[in-house]
C-alpha atoms as a PDB file:
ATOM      1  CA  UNK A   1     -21.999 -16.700  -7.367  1.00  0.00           C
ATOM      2  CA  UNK A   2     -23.077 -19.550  -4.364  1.00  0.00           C
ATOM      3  CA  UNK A   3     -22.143 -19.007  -0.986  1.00  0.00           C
ATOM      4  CA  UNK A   4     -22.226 -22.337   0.455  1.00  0.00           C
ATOM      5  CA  UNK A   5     -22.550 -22.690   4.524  1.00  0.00           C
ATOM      6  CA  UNK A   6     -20.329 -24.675   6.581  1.00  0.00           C
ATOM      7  CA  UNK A   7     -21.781 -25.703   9.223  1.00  0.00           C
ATOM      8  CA  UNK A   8     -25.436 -27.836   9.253  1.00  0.00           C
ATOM      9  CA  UNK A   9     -28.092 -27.228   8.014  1.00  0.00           C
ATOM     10  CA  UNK A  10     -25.492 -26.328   5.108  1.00  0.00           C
ATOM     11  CA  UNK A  11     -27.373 -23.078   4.101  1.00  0.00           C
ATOM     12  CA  UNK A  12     -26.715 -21.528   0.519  1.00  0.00           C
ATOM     13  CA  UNK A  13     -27.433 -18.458  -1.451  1.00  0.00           C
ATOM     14  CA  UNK A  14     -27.116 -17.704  -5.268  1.00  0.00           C
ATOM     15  CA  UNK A  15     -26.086 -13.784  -6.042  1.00  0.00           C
ATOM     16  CA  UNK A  16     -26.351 -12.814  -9.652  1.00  0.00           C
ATOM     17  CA  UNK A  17     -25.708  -9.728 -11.766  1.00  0.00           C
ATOM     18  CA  UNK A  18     -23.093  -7.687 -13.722  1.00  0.00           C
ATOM     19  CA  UNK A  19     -19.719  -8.636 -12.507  1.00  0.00           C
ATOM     20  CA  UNK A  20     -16.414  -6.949 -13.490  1.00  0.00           C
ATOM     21  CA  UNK A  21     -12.570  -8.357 -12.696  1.00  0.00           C
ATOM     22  CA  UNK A  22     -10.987  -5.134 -11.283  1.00  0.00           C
ATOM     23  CA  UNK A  23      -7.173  -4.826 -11.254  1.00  0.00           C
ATOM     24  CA  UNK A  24      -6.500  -1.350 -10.921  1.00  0.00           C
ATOM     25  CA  UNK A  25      -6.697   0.787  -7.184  1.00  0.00           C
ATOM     26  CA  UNK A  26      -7.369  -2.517  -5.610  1.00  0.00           C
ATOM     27  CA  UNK A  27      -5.118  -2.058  -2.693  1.00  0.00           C
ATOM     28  CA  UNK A  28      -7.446  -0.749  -0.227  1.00  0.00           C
ATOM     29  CA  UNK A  29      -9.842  -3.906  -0.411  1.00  0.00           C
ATOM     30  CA  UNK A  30      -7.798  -6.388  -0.459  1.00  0.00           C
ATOM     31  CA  UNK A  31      -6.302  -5.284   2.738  1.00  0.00           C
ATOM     32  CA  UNK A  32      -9.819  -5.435   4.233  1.00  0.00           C
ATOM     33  CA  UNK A  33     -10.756  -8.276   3.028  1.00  0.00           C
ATOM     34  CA  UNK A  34      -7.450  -9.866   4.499  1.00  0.00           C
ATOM     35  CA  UNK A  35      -8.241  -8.192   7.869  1.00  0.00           C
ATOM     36  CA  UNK A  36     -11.449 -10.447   7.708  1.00  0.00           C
ATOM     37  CA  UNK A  37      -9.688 -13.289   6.688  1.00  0.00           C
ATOM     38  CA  UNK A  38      -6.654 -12.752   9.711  1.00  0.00           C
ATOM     39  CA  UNK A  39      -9.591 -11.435  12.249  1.00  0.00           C
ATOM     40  CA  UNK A  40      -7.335  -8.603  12.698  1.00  0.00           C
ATOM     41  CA  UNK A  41      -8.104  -5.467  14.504  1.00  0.00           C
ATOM     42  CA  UNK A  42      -5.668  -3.232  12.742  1.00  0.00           C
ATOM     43  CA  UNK A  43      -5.892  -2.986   8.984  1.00  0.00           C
ATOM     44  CA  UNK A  44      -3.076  -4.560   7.402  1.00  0.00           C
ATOM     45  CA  UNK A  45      -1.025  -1.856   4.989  1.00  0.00           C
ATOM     46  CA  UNK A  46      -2.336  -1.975   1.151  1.00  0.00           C
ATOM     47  CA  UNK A  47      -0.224  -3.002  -1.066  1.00  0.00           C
ATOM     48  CA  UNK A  48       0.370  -1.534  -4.466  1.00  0.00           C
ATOM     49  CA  UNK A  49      -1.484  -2.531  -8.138  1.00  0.00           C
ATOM     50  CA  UNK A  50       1.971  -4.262  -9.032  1.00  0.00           C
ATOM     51  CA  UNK A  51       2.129  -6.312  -5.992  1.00  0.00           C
ATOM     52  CA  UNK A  52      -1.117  -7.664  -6.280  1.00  0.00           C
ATOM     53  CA  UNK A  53      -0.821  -8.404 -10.049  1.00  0.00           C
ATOM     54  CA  UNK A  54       2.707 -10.483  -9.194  1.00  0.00           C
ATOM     55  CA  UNK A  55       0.609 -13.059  -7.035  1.00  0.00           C
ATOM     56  CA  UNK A  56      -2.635 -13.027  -9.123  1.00  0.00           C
ATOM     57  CA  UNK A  57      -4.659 -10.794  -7.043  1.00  0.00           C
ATOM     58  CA  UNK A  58      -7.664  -9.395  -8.514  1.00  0.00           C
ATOM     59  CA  UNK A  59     -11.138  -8.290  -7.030  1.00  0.00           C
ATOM     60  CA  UNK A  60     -14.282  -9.541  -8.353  1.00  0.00           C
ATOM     61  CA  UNK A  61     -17.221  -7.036  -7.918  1.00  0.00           C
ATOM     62  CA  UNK A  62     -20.258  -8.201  -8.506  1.00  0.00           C
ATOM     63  CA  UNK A  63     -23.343  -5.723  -8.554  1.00  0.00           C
ATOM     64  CA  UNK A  64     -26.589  -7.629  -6.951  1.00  0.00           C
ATOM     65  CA  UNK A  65     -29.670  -7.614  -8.810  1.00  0.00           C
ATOM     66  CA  UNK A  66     -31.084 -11.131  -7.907  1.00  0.00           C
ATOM     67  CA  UNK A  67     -30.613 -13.267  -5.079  1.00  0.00           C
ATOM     68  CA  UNK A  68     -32.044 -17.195  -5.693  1.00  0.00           C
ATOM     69  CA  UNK A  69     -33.727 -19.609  -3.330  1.00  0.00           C
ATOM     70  CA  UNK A  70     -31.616 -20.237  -0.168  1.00  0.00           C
ATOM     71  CA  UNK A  71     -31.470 -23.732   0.313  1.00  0.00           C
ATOM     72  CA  UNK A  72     -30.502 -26.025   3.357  1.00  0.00           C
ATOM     73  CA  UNK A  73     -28.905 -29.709   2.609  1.00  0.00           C
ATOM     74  CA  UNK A  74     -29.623 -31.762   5.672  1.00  0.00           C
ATOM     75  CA  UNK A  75     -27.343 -34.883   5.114  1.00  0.00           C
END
């Protein structure tokens, strides 16, 4: 996976490892990852494993084992 930076020098990062597409018990981290996303204080309520698999949701966990050169574009 690259995480690409927004803002200059446009930083990135390469993660790599064993990744898994989780659909079960994934309630609880969605919600935090949408309190990121919102910049809420509260945590929003989970929703349920149905919900979440009506709109697509899904959680990709990827376990780190390598991280590649970080590399800045200056355009």
């Amino acid at each position: 996976m690259c995480v690409p930076g927004q803002e200059r020098p446009f930083p990135s990062a390469t993660f790599s490892g064993p990744a898994e597409i989780r659909t079960e018990g994934i309630g609880p981290a969605t919600a935090q990852v949408a309190q990121r996303f919102m910049g809420a204080e509260e945590l929003p309520e989970p929703q349920s494993d149905e919900a979440l698999a009506a709109v697509g949701r899904v959680i990709l966990a990827i376990t780190i084992e390598r991280v590649a050169a970080v590399n800045h574009l200056d355009h």
